[in-house]
PDB file of N, CA and C in Angstrom:
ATOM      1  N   UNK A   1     -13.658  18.026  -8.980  1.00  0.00           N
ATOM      2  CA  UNK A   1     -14.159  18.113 -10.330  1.00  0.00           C
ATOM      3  C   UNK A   1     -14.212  16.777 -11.039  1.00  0.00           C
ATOM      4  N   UNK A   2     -13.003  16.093 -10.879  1.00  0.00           N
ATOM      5  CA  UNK A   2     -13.008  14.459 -11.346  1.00  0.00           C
ATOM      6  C   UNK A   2     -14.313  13.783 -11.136  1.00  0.00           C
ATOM      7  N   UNK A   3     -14.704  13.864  -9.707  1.00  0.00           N
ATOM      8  CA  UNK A   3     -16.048  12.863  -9.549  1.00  0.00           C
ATOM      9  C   UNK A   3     -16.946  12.400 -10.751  1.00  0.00           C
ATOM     10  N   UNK A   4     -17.257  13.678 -10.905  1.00  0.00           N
ATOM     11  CA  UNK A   4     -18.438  13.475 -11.949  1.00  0.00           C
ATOM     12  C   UNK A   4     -18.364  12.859 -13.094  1.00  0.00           C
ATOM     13  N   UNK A   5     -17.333  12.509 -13.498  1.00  0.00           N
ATOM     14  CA  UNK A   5     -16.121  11.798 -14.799  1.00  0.00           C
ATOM     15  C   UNK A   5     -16.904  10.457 -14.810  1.00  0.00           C
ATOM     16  N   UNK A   6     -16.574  10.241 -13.381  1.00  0.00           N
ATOM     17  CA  UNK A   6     -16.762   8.264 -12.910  1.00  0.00           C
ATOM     18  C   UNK A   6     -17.538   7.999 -12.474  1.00  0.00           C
ATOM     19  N   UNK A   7     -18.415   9.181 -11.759  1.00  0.00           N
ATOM     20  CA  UNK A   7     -19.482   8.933 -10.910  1.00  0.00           C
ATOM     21  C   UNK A   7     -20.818   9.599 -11.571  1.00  0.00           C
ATOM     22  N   UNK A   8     -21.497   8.790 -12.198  1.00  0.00           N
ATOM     23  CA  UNK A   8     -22.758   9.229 -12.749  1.00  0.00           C
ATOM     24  C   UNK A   8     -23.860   8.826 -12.336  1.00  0.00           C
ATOM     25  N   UNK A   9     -24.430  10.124 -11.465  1.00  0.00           N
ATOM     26  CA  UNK A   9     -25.526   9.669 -10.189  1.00  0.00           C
ATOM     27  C   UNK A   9     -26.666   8.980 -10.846  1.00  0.00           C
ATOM     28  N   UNK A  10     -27.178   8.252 -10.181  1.00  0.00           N
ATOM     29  CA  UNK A  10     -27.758   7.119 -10.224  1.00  0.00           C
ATOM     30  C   UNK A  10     -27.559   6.011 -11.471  1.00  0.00           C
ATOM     31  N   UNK A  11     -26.506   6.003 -11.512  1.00  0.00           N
ATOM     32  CA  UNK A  11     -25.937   4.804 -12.733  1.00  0.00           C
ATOM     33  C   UNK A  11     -24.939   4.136 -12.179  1.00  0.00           C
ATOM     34  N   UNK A  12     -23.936   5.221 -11.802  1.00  0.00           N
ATOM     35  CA  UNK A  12     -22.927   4.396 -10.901  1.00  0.00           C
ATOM     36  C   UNK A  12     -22.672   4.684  -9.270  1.00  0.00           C
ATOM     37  N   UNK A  13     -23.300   5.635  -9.512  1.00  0.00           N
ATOM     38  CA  UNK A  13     -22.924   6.052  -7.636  1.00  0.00           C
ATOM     39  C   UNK A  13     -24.082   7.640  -7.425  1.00  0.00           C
ATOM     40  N   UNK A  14     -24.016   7.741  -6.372  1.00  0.00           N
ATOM     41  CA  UNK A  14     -24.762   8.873  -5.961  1.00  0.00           C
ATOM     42  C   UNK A  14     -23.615   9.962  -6.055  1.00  0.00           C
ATOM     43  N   UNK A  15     -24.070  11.588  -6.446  1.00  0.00           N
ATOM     44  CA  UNK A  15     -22.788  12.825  -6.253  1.00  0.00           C
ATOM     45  C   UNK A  15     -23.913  13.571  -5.116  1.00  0.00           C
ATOM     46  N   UNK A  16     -23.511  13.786  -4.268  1.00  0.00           N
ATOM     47  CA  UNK A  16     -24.323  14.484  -3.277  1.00  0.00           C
ATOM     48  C   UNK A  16     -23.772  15.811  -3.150  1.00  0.00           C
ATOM     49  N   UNK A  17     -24.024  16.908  -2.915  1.00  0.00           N
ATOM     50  CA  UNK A  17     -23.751  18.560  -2.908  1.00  0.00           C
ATOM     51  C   UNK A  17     -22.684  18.459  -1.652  1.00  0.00           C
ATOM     52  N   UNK A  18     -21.561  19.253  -2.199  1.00  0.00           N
ATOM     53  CA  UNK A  18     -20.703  19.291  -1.085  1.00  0.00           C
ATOM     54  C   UNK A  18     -21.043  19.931   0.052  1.00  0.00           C
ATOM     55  N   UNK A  19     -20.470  19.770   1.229  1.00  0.00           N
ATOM     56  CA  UNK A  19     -21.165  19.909   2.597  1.00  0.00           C
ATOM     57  C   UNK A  19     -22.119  19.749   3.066  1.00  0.00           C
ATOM     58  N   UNK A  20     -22.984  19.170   2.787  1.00  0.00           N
ATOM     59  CA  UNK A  20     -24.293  18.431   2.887  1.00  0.00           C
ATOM     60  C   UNK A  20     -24.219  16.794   3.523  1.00  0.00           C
ATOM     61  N   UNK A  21     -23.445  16.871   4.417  1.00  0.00           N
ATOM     62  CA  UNK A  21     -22.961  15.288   5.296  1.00  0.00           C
ATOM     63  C   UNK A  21     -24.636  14.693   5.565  1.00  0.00           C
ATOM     64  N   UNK A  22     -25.787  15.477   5.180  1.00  0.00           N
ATOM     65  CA  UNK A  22     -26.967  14.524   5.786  1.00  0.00           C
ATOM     66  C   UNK A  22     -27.121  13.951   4.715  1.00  0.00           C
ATOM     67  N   UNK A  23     -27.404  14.384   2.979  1.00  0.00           N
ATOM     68  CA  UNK A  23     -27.298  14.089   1.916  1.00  0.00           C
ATOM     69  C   UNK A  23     -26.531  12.867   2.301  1.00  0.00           C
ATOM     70  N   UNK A  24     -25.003  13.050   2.301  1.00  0.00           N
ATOM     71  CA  UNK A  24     -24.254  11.662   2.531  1.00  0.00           C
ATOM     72  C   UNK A  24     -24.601  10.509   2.754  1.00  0.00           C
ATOM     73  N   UNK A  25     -25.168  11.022   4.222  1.00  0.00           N
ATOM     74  CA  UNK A  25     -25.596   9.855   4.696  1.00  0.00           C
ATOM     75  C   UNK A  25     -26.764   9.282   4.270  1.00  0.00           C
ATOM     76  N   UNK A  26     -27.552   9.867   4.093  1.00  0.00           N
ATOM     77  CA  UNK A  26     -28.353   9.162   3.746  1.00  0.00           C
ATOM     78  C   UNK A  26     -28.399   8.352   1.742  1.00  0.00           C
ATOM     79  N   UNK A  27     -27.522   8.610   1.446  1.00  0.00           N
ATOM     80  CA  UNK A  27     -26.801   7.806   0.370  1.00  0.00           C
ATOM     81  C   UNK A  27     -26.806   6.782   0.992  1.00  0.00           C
ATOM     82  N   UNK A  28     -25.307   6.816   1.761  1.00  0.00           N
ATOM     83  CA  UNK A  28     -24.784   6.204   1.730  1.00  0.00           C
ATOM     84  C   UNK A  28     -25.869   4.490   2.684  1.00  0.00           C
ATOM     85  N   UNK A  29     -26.714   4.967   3.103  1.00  0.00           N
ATOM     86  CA  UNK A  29     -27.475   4.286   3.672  1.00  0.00           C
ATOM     87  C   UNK A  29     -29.127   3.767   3.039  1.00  0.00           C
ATOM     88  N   UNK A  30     -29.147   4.165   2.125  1.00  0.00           N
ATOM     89  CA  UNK A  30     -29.963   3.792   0.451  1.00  0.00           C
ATOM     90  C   UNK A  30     -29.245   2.380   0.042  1.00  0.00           C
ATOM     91  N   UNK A  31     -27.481   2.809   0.073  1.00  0.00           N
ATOM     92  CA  UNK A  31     -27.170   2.187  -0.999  1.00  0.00           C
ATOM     93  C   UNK A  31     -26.902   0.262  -0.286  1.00  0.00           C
ATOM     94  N   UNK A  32     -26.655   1.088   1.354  1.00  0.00           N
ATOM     95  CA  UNK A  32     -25.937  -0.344   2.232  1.00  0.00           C
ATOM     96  C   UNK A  32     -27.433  -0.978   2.186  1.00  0.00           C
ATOM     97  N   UNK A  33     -28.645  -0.165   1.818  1.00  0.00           N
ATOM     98  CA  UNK A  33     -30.233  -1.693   2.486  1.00  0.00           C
ATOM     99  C   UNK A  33     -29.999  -2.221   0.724  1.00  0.00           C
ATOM    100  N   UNK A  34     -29.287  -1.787   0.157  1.00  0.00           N
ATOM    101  CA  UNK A  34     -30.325  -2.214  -1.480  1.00  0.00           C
ATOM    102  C   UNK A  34     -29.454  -2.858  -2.307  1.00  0.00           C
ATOM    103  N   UNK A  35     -29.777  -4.422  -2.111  1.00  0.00           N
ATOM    104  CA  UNK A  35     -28.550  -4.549  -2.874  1.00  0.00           C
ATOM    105  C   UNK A  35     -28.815  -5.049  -4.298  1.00  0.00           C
ATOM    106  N   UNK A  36     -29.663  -4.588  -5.057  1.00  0.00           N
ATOM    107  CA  UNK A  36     -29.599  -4.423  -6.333  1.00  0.00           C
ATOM    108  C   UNK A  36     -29.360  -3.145  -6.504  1.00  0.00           C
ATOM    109  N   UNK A  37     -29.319  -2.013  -6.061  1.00  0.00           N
ATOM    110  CA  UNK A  37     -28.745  -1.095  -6.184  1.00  0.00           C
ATOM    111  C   UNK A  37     -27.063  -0.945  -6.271  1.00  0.00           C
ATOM    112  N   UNK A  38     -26.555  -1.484  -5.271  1.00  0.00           N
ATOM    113  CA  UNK A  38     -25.170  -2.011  -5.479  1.00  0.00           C
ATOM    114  C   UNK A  38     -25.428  -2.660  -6.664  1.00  0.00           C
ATOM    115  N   UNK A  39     -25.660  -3.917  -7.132  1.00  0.00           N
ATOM    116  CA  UNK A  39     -24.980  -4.282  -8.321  1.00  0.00           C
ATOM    117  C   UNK A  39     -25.094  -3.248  -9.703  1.00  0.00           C
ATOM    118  N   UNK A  40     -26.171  -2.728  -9.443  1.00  0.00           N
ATOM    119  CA  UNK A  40     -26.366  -2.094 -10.717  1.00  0.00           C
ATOM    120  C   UNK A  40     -25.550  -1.030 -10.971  1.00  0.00           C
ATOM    121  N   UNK A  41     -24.761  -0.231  -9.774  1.00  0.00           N
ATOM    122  CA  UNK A  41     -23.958   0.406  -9.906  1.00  0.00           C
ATOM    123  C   UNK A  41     -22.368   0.151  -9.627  1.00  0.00           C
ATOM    124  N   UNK A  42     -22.271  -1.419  -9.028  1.00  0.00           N
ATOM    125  CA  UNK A  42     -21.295  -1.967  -9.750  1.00  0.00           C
ATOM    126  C   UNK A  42     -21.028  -2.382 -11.190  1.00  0.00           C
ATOM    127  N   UNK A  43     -22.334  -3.043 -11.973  1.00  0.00           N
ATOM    128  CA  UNK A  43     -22.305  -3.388 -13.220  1.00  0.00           C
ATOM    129  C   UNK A  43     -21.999  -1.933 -13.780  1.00  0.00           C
ATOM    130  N   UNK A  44     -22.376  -0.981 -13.324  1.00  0.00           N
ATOM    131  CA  UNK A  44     -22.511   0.730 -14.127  1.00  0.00           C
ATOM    132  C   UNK A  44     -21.317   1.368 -14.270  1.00  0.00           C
ATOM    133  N   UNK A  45     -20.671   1.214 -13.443  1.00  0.00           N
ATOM    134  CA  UNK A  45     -19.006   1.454 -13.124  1.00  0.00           C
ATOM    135  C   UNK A  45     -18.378   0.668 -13.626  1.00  0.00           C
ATOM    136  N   UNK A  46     -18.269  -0.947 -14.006  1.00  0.00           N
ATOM    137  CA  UNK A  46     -17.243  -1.493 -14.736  1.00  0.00           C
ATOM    138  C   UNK A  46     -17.451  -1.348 -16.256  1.00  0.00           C
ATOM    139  N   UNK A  47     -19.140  -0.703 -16.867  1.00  0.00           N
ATOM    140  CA  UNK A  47     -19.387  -0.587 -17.918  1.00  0.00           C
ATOM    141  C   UNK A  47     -18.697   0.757 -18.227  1.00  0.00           C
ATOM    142  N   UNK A  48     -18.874   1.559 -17.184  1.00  0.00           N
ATOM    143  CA  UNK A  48     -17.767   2.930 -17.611  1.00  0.00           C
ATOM    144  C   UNK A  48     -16.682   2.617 -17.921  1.00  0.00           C
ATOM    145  N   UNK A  49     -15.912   1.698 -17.083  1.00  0.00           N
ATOM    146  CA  UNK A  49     -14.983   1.723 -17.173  1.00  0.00           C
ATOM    147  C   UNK A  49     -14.360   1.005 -18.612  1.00  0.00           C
ATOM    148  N   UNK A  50     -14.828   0.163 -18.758  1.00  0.00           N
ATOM    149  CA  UNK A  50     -14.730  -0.922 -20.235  1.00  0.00           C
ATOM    150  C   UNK A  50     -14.463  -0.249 -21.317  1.00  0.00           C
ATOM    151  N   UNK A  51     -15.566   0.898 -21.085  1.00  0.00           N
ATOM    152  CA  UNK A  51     -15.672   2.035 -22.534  1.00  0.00           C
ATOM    153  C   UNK A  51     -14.581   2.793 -22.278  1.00  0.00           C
ATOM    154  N   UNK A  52     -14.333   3.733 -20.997  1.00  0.00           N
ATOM    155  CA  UNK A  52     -13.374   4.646 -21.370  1.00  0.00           C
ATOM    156  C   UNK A  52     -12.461   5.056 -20.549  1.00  0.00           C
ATOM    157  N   UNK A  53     -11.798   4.008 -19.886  1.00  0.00           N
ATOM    158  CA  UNK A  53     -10.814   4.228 -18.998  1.00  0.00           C
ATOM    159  C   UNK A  53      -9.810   2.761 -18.772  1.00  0.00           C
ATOM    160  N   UNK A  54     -10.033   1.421 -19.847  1.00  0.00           N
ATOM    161  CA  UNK A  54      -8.859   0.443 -19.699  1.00  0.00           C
ATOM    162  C   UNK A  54      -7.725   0.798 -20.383  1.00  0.00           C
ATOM    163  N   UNK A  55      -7.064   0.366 -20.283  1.00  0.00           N
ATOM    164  CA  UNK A  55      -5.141   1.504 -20.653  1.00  0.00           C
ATOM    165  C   UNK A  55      -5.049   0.923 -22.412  1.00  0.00           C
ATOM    166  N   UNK A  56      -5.971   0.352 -22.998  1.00  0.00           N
ATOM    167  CA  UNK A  56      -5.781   0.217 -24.231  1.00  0.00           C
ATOM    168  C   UNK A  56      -6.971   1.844 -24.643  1.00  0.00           C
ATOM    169  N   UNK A  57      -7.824   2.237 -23.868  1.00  0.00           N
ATOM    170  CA  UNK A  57      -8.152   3.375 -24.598  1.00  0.00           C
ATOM    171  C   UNK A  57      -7.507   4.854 -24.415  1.00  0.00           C
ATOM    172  N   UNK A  58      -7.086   4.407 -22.711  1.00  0.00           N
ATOM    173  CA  UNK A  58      -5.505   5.331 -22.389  1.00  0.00           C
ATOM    174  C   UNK A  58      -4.520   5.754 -23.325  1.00  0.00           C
ATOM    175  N   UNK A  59      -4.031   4.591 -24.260  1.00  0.00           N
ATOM    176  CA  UNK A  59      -2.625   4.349 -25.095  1.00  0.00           C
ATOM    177  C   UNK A  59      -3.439   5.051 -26.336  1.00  0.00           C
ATOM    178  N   UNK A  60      -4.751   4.698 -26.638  1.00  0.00           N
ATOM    179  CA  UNK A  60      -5.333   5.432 -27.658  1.00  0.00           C
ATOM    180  C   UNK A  60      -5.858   6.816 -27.950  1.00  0.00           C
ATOM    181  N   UNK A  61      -6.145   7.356 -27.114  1.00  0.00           N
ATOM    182  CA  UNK A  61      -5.722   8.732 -26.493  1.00  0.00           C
ATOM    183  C   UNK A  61      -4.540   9.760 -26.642  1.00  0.00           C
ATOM    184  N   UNK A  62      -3.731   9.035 -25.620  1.00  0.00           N
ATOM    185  CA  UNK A  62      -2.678   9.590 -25.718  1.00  0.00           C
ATOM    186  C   UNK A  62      -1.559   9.722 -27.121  1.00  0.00           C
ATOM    187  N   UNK A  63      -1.913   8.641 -27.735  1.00  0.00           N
ATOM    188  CA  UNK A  63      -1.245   8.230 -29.250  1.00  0.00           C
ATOM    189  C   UNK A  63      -1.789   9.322 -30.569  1.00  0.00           C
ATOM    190  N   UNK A  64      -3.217   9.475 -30.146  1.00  0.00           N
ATOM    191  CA  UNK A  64      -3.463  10.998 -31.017  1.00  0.00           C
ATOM    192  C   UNK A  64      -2.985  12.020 -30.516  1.00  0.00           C
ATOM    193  N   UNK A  65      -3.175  12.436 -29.751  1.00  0.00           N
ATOM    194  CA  UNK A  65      -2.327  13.171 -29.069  1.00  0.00           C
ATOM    195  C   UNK A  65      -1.122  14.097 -29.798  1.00  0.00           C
ATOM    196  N   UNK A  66       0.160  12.737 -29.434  1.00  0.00           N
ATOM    197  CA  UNK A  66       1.372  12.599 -29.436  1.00  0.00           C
ATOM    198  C   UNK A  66       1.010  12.774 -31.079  1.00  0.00           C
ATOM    199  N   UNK A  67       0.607  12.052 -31.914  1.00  0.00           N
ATOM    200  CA  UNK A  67       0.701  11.733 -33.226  1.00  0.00           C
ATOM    201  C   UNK A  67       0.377  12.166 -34.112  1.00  0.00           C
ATOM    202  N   UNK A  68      -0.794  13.275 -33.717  1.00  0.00           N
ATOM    203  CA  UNK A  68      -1.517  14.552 -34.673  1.00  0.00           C
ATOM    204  C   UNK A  68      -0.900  15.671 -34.672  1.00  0.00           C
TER     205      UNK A  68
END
């Protein structure tokens, strides 16, 4: 269920249908010829991450939380 959190197909990564290993592969073999595809979904993933997963938005989170 997590995947989809971090992994936002075609922004940061491909989500392919579970059990579907041809799907996979053939991701996963899109992603190894293209390598602006890699960056863009490296740049896409550290932009996720920036916004909503460094431990200062963690602590901010959790601090409403605790504090409301």
């Amino acid at each position: 269920g997590g995947n989809s959190e971090v992994v936002r197909n075609n922004e940061t990564g491909f989500l392919v249908p579970p059990e579907r290993s041809d799907v996979l592969a053939d991701a996963i073999i899109k992603l190894l010829k293209n390598k602006t595809l890699q960056a863009k979904f490296g740049e896409g993933g550290f932009m996720l991450f920036q916004d909503k997963y460094t431990i200062e938005k963690h602590c901010d989170i959790l601090a409403k939380e605790y504090l409301t």
